[in-house]
N, C-alpha and C. Protein backbone atom coordinates (compact mmCIF):
# COMPACT_ATOMS: atom_id res chain seq x y z
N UNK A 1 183.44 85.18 -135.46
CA UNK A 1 183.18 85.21 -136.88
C UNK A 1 181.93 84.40 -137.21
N UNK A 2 181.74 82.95 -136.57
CA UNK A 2 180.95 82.15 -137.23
C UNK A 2 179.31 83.04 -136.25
N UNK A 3 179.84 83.72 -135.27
CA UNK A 3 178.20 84.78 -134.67
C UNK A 3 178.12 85.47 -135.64
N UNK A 4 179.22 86.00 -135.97
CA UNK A 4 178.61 87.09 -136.77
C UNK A 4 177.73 86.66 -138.47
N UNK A 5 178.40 85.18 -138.72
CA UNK A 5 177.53 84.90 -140.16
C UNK A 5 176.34 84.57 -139.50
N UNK A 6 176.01 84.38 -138.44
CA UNK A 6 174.44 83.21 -138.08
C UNK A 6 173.77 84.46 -138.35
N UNK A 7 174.51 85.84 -137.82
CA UNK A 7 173.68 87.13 -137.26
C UNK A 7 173.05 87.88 -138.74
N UNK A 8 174.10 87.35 -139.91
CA UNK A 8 173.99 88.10 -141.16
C UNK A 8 172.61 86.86 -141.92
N UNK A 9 172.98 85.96 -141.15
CA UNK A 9 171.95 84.66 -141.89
C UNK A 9 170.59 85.10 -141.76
N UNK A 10 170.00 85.38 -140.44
CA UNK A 10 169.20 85.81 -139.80
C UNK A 10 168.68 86.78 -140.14
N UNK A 11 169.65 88.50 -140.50
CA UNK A 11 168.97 89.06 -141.16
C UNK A 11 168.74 88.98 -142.57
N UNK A 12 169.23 88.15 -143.03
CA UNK A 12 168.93 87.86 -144.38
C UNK A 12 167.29 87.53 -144.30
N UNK A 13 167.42 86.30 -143.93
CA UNK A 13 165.82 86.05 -143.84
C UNK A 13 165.25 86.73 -142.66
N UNK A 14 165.11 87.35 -142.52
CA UNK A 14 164.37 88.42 -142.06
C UNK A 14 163.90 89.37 -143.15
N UNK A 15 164.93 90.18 -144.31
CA UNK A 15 164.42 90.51 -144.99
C UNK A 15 163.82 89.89 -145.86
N UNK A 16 163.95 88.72 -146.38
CA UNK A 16 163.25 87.88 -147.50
C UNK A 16 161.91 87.64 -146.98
N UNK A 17 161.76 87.12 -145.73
CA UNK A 17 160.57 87.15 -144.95
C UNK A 17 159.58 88.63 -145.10
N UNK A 18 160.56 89.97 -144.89
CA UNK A 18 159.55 91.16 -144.66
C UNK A 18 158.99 91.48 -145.98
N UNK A 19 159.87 90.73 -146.82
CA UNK A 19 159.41 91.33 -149.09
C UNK A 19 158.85 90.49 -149.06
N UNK A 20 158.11 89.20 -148.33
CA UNK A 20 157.02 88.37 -148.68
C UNK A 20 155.71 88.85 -148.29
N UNK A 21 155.05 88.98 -149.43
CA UNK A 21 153.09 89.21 -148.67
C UNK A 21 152.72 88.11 -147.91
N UNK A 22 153.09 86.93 -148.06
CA UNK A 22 152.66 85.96 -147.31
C UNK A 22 153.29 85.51 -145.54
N UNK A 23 154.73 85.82 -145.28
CA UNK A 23 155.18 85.60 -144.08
C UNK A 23 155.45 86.98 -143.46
N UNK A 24 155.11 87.65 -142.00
CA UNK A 24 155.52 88.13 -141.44
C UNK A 24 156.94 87.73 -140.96
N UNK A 25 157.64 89.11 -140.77
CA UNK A 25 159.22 89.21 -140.61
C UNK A 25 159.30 88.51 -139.47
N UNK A 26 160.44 87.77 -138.95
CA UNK A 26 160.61 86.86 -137.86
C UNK A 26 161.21 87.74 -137.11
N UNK A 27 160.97 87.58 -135.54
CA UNK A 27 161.59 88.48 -134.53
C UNK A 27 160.87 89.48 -134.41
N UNK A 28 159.52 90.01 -135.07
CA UNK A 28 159.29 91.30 -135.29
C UNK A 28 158.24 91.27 -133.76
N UNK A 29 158.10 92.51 -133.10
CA UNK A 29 157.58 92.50 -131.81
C UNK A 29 156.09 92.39 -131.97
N UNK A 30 155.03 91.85 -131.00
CA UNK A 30 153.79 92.12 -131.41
C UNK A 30 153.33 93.26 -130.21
N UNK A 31 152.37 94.16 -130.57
CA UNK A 31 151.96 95.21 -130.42
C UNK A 31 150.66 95.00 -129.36
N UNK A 32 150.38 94.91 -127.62
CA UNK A 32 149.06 94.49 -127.14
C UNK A 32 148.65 95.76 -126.51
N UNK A 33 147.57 95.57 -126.42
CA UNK A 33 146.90 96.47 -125.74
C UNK A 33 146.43 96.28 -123.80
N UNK A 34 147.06 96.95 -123.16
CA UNK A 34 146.84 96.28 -121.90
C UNK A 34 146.06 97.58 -121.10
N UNK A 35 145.84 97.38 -119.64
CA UNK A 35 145.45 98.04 -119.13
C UNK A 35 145.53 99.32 -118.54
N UNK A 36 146.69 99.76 -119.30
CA UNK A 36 147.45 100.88 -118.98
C UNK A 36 148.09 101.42 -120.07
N UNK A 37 147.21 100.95 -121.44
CA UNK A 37 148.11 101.14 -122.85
C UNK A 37 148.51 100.04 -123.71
N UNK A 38 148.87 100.75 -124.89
CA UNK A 38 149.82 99.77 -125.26
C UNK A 38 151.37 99.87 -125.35
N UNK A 39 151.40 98.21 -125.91
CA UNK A 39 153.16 98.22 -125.01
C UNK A 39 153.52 97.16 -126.27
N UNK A 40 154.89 97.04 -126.52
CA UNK A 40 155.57 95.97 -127.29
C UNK A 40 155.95 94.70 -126.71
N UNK A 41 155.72 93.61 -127.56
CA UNK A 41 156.48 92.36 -126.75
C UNK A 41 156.23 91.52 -127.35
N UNK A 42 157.88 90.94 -126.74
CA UNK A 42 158.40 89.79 -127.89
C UNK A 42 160.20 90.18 -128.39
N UNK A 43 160.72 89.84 -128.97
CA UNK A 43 162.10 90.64 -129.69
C UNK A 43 162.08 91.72 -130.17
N UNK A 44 162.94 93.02 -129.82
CA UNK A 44 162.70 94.22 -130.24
C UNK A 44 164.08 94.75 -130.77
N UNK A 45 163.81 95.48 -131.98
CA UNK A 45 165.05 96.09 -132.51
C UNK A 45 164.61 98.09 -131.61
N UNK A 46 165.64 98.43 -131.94
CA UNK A 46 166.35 99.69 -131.65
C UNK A 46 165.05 100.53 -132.49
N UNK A 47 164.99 100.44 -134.35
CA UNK A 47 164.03 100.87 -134.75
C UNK A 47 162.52 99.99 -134.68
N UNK A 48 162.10 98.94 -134.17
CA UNK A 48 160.83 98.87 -133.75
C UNK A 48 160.35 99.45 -132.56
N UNK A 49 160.87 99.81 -131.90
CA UNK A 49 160.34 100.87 -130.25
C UNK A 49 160.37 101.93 -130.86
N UNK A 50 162.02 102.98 -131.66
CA UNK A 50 161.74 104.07 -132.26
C UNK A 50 160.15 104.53 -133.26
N UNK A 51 160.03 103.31 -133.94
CA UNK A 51 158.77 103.63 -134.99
C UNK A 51 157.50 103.90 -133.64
N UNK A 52 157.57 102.88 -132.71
CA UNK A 52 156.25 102.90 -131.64
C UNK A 52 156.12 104.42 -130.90
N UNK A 53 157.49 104.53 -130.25
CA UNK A 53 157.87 105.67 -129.40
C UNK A 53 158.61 106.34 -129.88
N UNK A 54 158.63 107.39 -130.92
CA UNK A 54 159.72 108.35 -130.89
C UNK A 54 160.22 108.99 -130.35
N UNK A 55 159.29 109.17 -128.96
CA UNK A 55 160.04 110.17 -127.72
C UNK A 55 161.33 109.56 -127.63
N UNK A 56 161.80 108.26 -127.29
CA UNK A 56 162.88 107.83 -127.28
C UNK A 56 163.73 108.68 -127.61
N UNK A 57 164.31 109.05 -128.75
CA UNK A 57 164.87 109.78 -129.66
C UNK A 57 165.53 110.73 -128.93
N UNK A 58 164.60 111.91 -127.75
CA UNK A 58 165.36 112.80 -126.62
C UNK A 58 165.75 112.36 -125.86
N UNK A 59 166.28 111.12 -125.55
CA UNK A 59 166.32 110.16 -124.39
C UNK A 59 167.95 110.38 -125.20
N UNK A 60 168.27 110.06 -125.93
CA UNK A 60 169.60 109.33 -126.92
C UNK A 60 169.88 110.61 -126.98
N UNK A 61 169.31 111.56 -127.04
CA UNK A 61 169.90 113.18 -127.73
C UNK A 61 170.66 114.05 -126.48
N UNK A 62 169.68 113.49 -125.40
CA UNK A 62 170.10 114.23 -123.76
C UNK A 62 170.81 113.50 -122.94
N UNK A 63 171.59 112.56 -123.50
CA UNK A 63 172.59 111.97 -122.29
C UNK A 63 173.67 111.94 -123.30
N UNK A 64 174.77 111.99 -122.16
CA UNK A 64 176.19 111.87 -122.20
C UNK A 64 177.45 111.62 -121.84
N UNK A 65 177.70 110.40 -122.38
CA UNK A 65 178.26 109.27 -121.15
C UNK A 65 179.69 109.63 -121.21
N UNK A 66 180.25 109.74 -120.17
CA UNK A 66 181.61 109.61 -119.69
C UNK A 66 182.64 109.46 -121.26
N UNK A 67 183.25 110.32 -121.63
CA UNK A 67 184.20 110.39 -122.92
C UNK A 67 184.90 109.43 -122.04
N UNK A 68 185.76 109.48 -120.89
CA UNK A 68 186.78 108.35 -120.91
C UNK A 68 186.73 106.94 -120.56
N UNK A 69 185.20 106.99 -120.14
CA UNK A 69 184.70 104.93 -119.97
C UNK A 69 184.32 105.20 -121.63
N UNK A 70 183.73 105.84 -122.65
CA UNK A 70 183.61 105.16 -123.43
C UNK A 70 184.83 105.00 -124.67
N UNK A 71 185.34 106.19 -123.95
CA UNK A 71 186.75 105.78 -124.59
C UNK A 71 187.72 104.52 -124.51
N UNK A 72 187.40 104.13 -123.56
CA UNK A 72 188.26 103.07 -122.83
C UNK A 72 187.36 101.33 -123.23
N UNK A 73 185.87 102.00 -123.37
CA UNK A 73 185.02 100.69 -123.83
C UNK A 73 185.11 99.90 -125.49
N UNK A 74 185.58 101.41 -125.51
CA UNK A 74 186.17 101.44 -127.74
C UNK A 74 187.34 100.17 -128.22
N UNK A 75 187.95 100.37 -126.79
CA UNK A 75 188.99 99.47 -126.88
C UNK A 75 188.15 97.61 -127.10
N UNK A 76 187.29 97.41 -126.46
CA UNK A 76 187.03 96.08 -125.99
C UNK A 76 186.55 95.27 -127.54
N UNK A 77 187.22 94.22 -127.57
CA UNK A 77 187.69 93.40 -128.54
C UNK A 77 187.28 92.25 -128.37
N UNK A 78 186.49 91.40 -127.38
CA UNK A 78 185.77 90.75 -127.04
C UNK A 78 184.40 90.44 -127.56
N UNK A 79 184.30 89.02 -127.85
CA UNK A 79 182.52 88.77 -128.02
C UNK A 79 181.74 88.62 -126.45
N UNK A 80 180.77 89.90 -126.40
CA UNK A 80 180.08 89.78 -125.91
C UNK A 80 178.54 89.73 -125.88
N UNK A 81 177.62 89.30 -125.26
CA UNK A 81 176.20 89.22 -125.33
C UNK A 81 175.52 90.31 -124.29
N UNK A 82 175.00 91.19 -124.86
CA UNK A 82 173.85 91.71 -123.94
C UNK A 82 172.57 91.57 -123.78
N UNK A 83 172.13 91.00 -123.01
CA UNK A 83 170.65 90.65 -123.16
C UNK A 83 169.92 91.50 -122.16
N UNK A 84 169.04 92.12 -123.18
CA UNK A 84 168.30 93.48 -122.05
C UNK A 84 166.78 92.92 -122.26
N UNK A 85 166.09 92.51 -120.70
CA UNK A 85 165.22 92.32 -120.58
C UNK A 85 164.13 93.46 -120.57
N UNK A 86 162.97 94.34 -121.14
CA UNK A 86 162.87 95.64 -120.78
C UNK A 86 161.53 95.67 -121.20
N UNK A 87 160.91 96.95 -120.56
CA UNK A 87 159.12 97.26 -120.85
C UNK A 87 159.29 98.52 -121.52
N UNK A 88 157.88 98.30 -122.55
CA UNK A 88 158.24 99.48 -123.54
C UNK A 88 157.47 100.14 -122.47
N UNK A 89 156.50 99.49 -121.78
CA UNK A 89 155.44 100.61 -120.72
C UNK A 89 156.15 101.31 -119.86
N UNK A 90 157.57 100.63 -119.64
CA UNK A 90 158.41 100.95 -118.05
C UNK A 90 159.35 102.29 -118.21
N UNK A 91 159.12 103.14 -117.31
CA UNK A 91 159.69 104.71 -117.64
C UNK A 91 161.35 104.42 -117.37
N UNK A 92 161.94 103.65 -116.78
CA UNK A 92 162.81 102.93 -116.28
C UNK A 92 163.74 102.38 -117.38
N UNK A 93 162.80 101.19 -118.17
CA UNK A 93 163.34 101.24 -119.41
C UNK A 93 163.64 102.16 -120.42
N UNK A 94 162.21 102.66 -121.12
CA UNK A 94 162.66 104.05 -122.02
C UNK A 94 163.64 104.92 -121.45
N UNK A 95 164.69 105.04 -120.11
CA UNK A 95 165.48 105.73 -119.95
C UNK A 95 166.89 105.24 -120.23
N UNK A 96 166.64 104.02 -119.85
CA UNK A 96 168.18 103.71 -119.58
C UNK A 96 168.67 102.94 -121.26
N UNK A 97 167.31 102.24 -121.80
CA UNK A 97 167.78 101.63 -123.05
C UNK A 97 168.17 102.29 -124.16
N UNK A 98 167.83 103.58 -124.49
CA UNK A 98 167.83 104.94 -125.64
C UNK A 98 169.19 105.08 -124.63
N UNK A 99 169.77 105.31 -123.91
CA UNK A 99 171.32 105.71 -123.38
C UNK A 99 172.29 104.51 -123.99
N UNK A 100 171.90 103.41 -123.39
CA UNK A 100 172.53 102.31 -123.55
C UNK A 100 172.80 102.53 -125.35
N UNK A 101 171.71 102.39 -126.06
CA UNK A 101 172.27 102.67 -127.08
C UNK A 101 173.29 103.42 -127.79
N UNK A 102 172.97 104.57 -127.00
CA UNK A 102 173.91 105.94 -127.28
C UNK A 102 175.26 105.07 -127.13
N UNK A 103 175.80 105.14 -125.64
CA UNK A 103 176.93 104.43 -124.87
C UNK A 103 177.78 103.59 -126.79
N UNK A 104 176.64 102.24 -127.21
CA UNK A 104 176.97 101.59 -127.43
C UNK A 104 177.21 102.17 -129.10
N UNK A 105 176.78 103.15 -129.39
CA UNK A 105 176.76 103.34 -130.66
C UNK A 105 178.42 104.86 -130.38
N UNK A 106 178.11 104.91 -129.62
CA UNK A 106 179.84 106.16 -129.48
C UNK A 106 181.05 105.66 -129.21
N UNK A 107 180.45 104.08 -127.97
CA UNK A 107 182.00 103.64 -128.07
C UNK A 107 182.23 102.45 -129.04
N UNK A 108 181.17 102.17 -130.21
CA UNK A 108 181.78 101.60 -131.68
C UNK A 108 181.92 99.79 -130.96
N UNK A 109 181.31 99.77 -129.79
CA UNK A 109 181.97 97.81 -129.66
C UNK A 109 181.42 96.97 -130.06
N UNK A 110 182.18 96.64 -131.36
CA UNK A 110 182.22 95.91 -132.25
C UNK A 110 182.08 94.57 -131.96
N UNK A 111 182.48 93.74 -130.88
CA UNK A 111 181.97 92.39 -130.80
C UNK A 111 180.75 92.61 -129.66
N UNK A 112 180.32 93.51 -129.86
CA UNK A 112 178.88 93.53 -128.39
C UNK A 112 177.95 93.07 -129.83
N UNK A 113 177.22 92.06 -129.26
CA UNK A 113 175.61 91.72 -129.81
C UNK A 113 175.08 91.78 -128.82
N UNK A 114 173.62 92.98 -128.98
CA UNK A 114 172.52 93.46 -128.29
C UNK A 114 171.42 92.49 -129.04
N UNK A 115 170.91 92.17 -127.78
CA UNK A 115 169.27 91.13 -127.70
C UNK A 115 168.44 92.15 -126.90
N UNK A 116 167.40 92.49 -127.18
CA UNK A 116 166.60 93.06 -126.46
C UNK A 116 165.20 92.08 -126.63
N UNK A 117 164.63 92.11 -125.30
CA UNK A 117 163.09 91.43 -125.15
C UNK A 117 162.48 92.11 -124.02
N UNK A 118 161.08 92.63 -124.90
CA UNK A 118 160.27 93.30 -124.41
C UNK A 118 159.32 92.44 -123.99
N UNK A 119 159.04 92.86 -122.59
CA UNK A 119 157.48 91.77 -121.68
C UNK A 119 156.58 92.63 -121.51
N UNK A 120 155.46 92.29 -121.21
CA UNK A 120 154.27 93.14 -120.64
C UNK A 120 154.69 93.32 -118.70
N UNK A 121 153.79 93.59 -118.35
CA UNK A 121 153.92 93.83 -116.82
C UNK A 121 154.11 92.67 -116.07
N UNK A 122 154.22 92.04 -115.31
CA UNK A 122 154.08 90.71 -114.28
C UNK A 122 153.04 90.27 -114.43
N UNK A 123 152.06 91.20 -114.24
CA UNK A 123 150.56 90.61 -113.75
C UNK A 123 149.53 90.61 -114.96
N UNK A 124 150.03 90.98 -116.74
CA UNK A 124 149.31 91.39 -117.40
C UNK A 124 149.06 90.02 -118.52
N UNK A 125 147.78 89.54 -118.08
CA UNK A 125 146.89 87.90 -119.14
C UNK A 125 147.31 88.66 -120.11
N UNK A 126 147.48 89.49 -120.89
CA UNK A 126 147.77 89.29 -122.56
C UNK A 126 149.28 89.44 -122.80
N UNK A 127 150.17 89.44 -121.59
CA UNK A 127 151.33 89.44 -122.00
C UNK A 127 151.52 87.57 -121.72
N UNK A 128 151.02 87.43 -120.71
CA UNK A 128 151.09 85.33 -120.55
C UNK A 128 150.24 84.64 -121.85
N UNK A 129 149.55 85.82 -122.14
CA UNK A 129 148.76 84.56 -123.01
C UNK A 129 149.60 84.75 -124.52
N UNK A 130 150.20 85.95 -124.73
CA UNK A 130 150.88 86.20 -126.24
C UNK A 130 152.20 85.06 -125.57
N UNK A 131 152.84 85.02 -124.59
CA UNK A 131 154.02 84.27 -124.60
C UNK A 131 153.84 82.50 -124.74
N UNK A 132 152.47 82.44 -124.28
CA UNK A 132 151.73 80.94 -124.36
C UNK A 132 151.71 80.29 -125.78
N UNK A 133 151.14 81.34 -126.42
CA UNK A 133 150.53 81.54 -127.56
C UNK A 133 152.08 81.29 -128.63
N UNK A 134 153.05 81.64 -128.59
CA UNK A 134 154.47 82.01 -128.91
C UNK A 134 155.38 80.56 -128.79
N UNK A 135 155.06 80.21 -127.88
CA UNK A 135 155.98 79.14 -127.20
C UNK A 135 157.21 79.47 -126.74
N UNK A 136 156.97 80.56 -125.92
CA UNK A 136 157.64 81.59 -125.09
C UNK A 136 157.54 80.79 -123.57
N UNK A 137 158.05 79.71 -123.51
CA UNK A 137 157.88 79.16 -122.01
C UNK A 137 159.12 78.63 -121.87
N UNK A 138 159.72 78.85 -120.04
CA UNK A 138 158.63 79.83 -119.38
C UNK A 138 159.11 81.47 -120.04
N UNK A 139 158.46 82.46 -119.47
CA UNK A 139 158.67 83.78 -120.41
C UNK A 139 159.86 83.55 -120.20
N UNK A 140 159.82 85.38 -120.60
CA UNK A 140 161.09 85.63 -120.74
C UNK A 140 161.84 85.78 -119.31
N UNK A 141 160.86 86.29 -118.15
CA UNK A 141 161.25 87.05 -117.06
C UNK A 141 161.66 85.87 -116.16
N UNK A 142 160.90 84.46 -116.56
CA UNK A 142 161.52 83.54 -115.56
C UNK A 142 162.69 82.76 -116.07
N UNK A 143 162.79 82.88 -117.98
CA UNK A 143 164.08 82.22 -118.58
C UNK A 143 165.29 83.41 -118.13
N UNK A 144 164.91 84.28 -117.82
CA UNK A 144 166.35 85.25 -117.52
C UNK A 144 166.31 85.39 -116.18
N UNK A 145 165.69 85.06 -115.47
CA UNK A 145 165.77 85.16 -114.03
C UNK A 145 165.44 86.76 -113.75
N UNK A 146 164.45 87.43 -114.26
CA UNK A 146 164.61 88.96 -113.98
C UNK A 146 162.88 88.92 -113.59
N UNK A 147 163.33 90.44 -112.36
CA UNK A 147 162.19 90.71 -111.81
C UNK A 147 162.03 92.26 -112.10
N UNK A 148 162.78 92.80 -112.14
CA UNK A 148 162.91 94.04 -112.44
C UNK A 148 163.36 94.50 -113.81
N UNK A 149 162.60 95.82 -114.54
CA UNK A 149 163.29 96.22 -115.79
C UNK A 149 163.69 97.39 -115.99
N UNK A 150 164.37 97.61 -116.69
CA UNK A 150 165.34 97.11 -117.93
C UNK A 150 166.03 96.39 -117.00
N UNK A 151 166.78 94.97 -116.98
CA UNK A 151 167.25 94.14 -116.72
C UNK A 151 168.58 94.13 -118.07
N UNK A 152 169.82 94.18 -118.07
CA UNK A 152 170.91 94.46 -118.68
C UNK A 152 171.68 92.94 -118.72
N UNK A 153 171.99 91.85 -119.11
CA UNK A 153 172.17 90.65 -118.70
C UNK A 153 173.44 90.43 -119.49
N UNK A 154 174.95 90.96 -119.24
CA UNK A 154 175.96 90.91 -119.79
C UNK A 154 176.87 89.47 -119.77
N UNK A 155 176.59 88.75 -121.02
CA UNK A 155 177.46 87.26 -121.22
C UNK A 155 178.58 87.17 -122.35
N UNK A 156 179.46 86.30 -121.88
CA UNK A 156 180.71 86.12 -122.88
C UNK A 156 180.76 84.64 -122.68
N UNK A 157 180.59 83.69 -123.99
CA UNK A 157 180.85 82.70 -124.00
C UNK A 157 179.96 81.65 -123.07
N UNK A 158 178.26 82.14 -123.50
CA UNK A 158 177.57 81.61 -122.56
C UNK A 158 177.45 81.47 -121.40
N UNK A 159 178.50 82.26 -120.65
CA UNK A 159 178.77 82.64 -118.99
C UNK A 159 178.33 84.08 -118.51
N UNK A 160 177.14 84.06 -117.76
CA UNK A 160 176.88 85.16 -117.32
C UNK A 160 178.28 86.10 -116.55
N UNK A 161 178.03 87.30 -117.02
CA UNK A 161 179.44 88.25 -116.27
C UNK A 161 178.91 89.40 -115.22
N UNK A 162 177.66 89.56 -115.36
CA UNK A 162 177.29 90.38 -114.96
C UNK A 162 175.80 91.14 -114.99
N UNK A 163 175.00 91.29 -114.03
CA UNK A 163 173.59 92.61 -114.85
C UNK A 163 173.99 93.86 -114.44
N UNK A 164 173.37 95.07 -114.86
CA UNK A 164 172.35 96.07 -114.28
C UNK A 164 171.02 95.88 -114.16
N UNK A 165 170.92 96.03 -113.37
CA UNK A 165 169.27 95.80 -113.01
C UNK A 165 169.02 97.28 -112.85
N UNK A 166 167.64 97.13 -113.19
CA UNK A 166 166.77 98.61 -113.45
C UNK A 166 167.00 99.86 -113.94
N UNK A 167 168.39 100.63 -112.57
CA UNK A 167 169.36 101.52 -112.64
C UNK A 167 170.73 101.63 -112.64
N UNK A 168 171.15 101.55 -113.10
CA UNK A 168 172.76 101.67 -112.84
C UNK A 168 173.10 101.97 -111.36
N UNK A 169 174.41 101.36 -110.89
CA UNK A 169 174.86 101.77 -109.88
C UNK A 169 175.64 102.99 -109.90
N UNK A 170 175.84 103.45 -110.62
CA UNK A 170 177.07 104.86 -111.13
C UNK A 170 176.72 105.49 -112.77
N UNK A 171 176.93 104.51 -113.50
CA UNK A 171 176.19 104.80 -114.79
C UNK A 171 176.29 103.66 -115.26
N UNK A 172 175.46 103.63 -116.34
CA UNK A 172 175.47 102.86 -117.67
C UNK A 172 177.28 102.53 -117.69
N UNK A 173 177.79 103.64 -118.51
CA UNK A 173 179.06 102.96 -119.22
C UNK A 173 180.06 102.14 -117.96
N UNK A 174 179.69 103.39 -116.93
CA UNK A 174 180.66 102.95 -115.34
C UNK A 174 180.15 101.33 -115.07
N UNK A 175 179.00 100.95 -114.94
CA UNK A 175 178.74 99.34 -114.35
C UNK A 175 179.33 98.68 -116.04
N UNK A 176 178.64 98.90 -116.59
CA UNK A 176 179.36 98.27 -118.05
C UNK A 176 180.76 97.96 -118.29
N UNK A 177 181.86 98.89 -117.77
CA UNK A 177 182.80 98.57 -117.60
C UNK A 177 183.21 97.73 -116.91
N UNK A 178 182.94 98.67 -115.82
CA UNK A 178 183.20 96.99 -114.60
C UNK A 178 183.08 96.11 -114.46
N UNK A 179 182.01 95.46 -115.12
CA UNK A 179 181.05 94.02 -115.17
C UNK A 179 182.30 93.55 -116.39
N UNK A 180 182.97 94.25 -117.65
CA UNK A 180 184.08 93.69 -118.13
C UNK A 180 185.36 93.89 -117.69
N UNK A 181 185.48 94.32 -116.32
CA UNK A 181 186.67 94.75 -116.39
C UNK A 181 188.12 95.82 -117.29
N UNK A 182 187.00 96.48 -117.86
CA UNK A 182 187.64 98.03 -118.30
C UNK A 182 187.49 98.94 -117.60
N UNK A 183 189.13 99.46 -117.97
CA UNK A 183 189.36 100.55 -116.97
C UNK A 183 189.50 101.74 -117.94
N UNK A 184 188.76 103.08 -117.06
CA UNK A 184 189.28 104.26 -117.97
C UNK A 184 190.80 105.12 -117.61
N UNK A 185 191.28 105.32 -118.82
CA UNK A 185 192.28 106.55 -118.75
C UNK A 185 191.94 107.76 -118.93
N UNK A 186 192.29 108.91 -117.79
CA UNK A 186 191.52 109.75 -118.02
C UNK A 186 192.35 110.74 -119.08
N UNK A 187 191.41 111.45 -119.64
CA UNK A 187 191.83 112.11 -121.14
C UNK A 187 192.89 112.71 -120.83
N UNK A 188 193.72 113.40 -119.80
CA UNK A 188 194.57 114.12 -119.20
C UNK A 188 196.04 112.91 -119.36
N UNK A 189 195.62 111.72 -118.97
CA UNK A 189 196.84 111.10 -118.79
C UNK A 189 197.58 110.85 -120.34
């Protein structure tokens, strides 16, 4: 309960922040230009990548996760944290995070809070120098311990439970489960 007021606090000022001419919205991603494009980074909502990338959008439209893991995920009643480390540049990410969403928006779980943070590449000076610049130290990739992305970083109660790293081992909802220990019933039983 008391996550969920910090979470309503937050977007509060967030919007009071975005109706000000004078402060940019807090959390909002910054936009660089690197050597291979541009890319987002920094905190990212669901609709700041959608506004960047709308391809996304067929990503969420063309997958379809297991009716009975997410049936079975509907159930989970738990506060949990997902922290998805991810590149808007990374084909890897744009696949698995537009699913993840899906997953998370069909099976309704209600105590999941999604964090998403978008990095530049490993090797890319304007993604070290925007995180310098930020007081983003150390980034993100060495505060989460991730080398690989989308990086999936599933916590309950400040205790790591589990990642996906990059790809799923089976799927999205299948490692998701497991990493909480939900089991599916299959629609038959």
């Amino acid at each position: 309960m008391l996550r969920r007021l910090l979470l309503l606090a937050v977007l509060v000022s967030a919007v009071a922040a975005a109706a000000s001419d004078t402060a940019p919205p807090p959390f909002a991603p910054a936009r660089l230009e690197g050597e291979k494009g541009a890319y987002l980074i920094g905190p990212v909502t669901r609709e700041a990548w959608l506004a960047f990338d709308p391809d996304l959008s067929q990503e969420i439209a063309d997958y379809e996760p297991s009716p009975d893991l997410v049936k079975a995920l509907s159930y989970l009643r738990r506060d949990v944290t997902v922290t998805v480390v991810l590149g808007t540049w990374c084909s890897d990410s744009r696949r698995e995070v537009p699913r993840f969403w899906k997953l998370l928006d069909q099976a309704d779980m209600q105590g999941v809070t999604l964090v998403m943070l978008a990095v530049g590449r490993a090797d890319a000076p304007e993604a070290a120098a925007w995180e310098q610049e930020h007081g983003v130290t150390p980034g993100y990739r060495a505060r989460f311990d991730v080398e690989l992305v989308p990086t999936f970083i599933v916590t309950e109660d400040g205790k790591e439970l589990g990642r996906i790293i990059e790809t799923p081992e089976v799927s999205l909802e299948a490692d998701l489960a497991g990493i909480l220990g939900v089991r599916a019933t299959p629609a038959w039983h």
